[in-house]
N, C-alpha and C. Protein backbone atom coordinates (compact mmCIF):
# COMPACT_ATOMS: atom_id res chain seq x y z
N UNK A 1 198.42 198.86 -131.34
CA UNK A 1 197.99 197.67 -132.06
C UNK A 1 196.47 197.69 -132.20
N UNK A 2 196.35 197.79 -133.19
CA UNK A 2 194.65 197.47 -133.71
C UNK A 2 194.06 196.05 -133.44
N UNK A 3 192.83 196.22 -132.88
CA UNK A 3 191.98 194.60 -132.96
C UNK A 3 190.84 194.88 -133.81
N UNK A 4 190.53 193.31 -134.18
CA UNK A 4 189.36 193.27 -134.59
C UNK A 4 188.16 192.88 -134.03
N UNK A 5 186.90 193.16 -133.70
CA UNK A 5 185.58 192.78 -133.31
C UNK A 5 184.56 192.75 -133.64
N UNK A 6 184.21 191.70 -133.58
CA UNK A 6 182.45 191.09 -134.12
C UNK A 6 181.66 191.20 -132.66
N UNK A 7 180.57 191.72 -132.76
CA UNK A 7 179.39 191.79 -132.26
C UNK A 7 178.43 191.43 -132.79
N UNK A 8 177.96 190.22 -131.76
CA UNK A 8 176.38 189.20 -132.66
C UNK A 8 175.59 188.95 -131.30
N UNK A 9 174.89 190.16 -131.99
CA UNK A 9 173.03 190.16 -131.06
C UNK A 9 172.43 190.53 -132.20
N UNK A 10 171.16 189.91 -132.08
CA UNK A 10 169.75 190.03 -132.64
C UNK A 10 169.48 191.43 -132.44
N UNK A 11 169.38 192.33 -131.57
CA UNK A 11 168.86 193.18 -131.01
C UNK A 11 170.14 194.40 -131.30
N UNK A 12 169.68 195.37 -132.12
CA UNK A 12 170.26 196.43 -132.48
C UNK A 12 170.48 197.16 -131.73
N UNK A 13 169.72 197.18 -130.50
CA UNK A 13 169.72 198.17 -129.65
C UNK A 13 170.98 197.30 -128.72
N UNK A 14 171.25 196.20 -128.24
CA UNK A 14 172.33 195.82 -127.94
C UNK A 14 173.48 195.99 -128.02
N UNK A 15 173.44 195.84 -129.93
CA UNK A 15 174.73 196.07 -130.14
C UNK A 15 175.02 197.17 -130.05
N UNK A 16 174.57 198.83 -129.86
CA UNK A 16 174.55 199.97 -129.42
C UNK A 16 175.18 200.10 -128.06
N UNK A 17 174.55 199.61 -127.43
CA UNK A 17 174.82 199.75 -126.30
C UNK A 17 176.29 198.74 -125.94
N UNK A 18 176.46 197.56 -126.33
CA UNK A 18 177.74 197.55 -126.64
C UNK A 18 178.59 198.19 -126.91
N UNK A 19 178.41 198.95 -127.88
CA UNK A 19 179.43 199.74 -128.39
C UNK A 19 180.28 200.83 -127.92
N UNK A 20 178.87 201.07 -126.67
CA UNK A 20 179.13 202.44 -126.02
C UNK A 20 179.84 201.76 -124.76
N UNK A 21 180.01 200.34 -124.53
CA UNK A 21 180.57 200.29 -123.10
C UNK A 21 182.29 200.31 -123.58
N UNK A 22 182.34 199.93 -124.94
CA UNK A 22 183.90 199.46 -125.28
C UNK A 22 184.45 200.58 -124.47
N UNK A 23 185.62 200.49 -123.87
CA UNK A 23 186.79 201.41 -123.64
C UNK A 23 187.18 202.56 -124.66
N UNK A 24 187.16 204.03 -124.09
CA UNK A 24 187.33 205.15 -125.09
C UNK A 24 188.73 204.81 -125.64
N UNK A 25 190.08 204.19 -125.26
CA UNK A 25 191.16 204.27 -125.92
C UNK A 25 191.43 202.89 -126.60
N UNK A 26 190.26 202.06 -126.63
CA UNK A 26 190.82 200.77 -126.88
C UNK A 26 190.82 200.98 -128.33
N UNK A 27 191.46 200.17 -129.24
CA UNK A 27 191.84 200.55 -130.76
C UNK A 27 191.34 199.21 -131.45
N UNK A 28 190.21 199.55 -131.69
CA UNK A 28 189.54 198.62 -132.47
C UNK A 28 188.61 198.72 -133.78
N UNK A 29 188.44 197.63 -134.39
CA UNK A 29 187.57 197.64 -135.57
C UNK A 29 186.50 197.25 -135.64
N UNK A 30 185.32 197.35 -135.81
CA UNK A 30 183.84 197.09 -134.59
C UNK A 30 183.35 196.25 -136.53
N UNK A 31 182.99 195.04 -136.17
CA UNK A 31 181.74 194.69 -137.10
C UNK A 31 181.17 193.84 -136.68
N UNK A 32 179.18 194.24 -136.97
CA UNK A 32 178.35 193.81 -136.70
C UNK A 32 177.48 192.37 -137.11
N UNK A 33 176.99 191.74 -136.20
CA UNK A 33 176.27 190.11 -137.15
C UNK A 33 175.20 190.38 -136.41
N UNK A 34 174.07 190.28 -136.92
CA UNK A 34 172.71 190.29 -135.84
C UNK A 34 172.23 188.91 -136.21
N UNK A 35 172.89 187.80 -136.25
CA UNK A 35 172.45 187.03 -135.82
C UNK A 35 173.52 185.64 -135.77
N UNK A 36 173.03 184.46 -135.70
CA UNK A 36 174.32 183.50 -135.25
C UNK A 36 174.83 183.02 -136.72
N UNK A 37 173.68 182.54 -137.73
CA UNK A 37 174.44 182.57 -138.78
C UNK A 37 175.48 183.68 -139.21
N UNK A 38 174.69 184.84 -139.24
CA UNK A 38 175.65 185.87 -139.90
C UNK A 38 177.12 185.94 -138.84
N UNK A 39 176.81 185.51 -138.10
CA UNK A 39 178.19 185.65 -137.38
C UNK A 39 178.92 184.44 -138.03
N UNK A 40 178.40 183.57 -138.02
CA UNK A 40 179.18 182.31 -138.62
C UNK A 40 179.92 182.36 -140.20
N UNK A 41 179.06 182.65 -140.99
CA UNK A 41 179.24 183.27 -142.41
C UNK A 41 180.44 184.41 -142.20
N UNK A 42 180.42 185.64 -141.12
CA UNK A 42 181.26 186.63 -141.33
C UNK A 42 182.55 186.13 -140.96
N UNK A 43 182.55 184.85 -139.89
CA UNK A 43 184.31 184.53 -138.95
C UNK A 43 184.19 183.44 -140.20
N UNK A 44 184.01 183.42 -141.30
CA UNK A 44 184.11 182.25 -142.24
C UNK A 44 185.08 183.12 -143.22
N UNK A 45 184.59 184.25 -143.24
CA UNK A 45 185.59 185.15 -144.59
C UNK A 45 186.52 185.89 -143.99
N UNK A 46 186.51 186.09 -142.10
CA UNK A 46 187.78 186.93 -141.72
C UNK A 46 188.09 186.68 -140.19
N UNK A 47 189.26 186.99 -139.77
CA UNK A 47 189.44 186.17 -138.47
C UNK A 47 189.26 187.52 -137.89
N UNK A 48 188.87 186.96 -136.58
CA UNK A 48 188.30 188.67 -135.57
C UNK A 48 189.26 187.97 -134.27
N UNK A 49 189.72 188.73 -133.87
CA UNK A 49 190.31 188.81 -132.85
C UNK A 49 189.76 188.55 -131.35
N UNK A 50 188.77 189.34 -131.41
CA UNK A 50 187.39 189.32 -130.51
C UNK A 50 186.12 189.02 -130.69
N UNK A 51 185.26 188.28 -129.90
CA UNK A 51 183.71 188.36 -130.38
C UNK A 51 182.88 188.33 -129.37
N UNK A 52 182.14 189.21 -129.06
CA UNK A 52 181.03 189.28 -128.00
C UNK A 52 179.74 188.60 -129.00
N UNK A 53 179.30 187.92 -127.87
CA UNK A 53 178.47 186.87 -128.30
C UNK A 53 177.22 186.58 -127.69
N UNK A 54 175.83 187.25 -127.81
CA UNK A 54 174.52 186.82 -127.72
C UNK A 54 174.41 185.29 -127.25
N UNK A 55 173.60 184.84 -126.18
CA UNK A 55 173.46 183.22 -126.59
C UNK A 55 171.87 183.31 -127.13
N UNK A 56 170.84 184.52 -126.47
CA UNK A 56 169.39 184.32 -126.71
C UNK A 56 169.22 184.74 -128.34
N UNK A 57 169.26 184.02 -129.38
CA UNK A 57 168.86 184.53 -130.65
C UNK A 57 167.77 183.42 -131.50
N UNK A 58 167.07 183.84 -132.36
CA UNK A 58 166.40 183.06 -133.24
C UNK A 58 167.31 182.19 -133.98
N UNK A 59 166.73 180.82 -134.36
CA UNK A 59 167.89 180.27 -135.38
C UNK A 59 168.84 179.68 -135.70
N UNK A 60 169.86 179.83 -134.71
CA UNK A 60 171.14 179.98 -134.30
C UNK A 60 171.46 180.62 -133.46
N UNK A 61 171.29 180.29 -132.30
CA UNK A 61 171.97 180.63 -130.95
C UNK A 61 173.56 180.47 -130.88
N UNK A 62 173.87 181.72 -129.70
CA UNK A 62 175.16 181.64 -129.34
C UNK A 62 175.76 180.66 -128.83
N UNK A 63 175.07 179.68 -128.35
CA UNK A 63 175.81 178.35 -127.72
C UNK A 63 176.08 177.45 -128.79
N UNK A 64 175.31 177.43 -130.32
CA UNK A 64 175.36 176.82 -131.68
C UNK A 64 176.53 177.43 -131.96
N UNK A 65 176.83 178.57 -132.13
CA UNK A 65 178.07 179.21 -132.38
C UNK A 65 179.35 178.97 -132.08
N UNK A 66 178.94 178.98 -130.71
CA UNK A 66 180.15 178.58 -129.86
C UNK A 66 180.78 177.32 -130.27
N UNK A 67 179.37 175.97 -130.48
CA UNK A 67 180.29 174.96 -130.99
C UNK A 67 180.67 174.83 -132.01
N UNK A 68 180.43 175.31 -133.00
CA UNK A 68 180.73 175.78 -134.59
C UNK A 68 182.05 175.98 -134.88
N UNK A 69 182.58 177.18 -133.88
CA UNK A 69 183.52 178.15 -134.17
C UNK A 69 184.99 177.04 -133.33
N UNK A 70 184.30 176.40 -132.05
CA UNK A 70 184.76 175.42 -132.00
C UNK A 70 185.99 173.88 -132.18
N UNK A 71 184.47 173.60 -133.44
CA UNK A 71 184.93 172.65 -134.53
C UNK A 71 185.36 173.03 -135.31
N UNK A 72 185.70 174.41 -135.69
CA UNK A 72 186.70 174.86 -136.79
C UNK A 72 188.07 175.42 -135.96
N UNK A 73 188.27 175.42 -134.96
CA UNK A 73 188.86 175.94 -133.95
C UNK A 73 189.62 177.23 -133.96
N UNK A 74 188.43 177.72 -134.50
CA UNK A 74 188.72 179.52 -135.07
C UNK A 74 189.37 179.88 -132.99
N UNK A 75 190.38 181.12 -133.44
CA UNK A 75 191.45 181.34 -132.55
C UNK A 75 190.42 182.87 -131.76
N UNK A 76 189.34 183.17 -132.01
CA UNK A 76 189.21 184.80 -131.49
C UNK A 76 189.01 184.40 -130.09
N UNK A 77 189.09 185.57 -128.88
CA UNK A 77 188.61 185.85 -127.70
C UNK A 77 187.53 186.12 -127.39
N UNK A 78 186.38 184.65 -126.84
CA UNK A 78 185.64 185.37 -127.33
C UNK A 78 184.55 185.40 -125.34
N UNK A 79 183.97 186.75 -125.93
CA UNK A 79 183.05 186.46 -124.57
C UNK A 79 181.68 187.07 -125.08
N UNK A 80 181.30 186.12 -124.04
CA UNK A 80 179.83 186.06 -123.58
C UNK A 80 178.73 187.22 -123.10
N UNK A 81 177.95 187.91 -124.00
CA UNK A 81 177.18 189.26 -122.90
C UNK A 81 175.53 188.61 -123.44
N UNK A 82 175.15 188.56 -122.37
CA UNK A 82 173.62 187.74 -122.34
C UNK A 82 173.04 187.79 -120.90
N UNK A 83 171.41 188.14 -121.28
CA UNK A 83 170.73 188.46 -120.63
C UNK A 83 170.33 186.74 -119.59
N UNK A 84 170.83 185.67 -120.00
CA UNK A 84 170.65 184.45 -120.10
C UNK A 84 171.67 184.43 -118.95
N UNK A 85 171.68 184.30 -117.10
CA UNK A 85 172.29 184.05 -116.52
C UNK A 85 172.50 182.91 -115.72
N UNK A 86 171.58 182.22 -116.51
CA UNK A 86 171.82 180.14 -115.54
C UNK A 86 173.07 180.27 -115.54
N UNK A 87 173.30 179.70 -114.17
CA UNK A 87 174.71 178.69 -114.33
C UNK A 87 174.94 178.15 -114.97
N UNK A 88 174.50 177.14 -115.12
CA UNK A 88 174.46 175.80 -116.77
C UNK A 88 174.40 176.89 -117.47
N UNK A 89 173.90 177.22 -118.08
CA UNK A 89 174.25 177.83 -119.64
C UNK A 89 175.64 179.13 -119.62
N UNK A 90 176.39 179.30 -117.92
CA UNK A 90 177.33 180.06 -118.40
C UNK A 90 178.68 178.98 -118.40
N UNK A 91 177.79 177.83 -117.82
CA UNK A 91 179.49 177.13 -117.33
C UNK A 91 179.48 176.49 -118.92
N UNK A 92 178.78 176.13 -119.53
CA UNK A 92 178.43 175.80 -120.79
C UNK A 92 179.11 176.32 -122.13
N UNK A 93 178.88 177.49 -121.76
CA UNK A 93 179.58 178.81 -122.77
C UNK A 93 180.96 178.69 -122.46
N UNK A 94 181.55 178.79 -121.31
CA UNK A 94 182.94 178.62 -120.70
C UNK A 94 183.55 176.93 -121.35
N UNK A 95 182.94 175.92 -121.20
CA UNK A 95 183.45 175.10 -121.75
C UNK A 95 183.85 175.38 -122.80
N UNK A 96 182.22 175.61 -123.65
CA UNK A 96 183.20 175.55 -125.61
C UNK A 96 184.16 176.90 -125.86
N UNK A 97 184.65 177.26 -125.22
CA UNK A 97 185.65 178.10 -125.90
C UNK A 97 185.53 179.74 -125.02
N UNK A 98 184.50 180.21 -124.46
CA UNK A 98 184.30 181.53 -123.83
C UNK A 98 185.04 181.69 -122.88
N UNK A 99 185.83 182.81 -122.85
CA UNK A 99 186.80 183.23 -122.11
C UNK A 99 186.20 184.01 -120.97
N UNK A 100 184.73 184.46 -121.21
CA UNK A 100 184.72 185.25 -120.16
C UNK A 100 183.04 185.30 -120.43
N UNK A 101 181.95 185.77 -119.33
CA UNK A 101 180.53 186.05 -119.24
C UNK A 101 179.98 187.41 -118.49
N UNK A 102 179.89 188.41 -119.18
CA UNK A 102 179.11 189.52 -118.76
C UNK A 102 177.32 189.22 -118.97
N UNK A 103 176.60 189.77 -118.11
CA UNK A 103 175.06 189.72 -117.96
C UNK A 103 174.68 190.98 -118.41
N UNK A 104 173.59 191.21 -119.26
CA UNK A 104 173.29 192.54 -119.77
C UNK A 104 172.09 192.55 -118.50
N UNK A 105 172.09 194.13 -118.40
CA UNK A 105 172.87 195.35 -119.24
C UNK A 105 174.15 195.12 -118.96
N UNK A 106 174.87 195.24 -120.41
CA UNK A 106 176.63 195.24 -119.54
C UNK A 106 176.77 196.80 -119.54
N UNK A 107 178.00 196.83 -118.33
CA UNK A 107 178.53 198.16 -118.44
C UNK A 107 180.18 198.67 -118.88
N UNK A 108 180.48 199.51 -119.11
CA UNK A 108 181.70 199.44 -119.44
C UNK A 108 182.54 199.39 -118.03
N UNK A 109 182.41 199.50 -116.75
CA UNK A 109 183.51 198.78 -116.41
C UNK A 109 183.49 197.14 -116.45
N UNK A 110 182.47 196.23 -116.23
CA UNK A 110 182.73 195.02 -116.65
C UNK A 110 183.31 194.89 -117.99
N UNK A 111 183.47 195.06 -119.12
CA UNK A 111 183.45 195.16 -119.97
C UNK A 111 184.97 195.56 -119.94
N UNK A 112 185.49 196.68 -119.44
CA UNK A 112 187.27 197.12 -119.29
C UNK A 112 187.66 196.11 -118.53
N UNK A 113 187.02 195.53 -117.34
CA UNK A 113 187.66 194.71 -116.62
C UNK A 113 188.15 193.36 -117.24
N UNK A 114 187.10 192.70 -118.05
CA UNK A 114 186.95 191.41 -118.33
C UNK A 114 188.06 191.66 -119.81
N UNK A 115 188.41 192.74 -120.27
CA UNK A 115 189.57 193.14 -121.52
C UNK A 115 190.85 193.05 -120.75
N UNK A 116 190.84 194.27 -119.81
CA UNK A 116 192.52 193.76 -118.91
C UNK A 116 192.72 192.14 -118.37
N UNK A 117 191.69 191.45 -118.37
CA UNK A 117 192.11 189.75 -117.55
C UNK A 117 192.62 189.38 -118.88
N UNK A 118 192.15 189.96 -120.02
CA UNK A 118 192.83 189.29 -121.14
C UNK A 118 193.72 189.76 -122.03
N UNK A 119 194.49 190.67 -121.52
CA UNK A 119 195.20 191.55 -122.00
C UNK A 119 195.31 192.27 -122.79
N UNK A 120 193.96 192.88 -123.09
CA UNK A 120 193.66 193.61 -124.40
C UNK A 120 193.63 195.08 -124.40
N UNK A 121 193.96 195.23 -123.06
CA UNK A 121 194.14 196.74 -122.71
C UNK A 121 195.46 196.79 -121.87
C-alpha cells in the first residue's frame, strides 16, 4: 500500500534530512511545502495521508497549521519534527490534531518508531 507525504519546513536542508530518516521499505510519495501557507494551499488541492510538520517558520507557523487543517478537519497523520521542545508548545501541537512529536535532529529510528505506534509500517 502506497502513502502519501507532505513535508513543511522552511529549511531545505531539513527537509533533506527528513527524507533520509524515512524508513528504506516504507512505500511512499514524498511532497514538499517550505512553508505553512504552501502547506496549506497544497492539503487544499490533495489529501496526504501523512504530514511532518515544522512549528518554527516565517508567516505561518506550524501551530497556525495545525489549527487550520483542524477547522477543515482534514483526516492526515500528522506529526510534529521541531527544533521547538517546550512542553507547552508540544502538548499544544498534541491537542490540535498531532499524533506524535519528534525534536530535530530527528533520526530515523524515532522516526520508524513513531510510524509503527501508528501503523504505518
Amino acid at each position: 500500500m502506497s502513502h502519501s507525504l507532505l513535508i513543511v519546513d522552511d529549511s531545505s536542508f531539513s527537509r533533506r534530512m527528513i527524507k533520509h530518516a524515512i524508513p528504506a521499505g516504507w512505500n511512499v510519495e514524498i511532497s514538499e511545502a517550505d512553508g505553512g501557507q504552501s502547506a496549506l494551499d497544497q492539503c487544499q488541492q490533495q489529501q496526504f495521508d501523512f504530514v511532518f510538520l515544522d512549528l518554527t517558520m516565517p508567516e505561518v507557523d506550524g501551530i497556525e497549521v495545525l489549527k487550520q487543517l483542524q477547522q477543515r478537519h482534514y483526516a492526515a497523520t500528522i506529526f510534529v519534527i521541531s527544533a521547538d521542545i517546550q512542553h507547552g508548545v508540544q502538548q499544544e501541537a498534541l491537542e490540535l490534531g498531532a499524533k506524535g512529536f519528534i525534536p530535530k535532529p530527528i533520526t530515523a529510528e524515532q522516526l520508524e518508531t513513531m510510524l509503527r505506534q501508528e501503523g504505518a509500517l
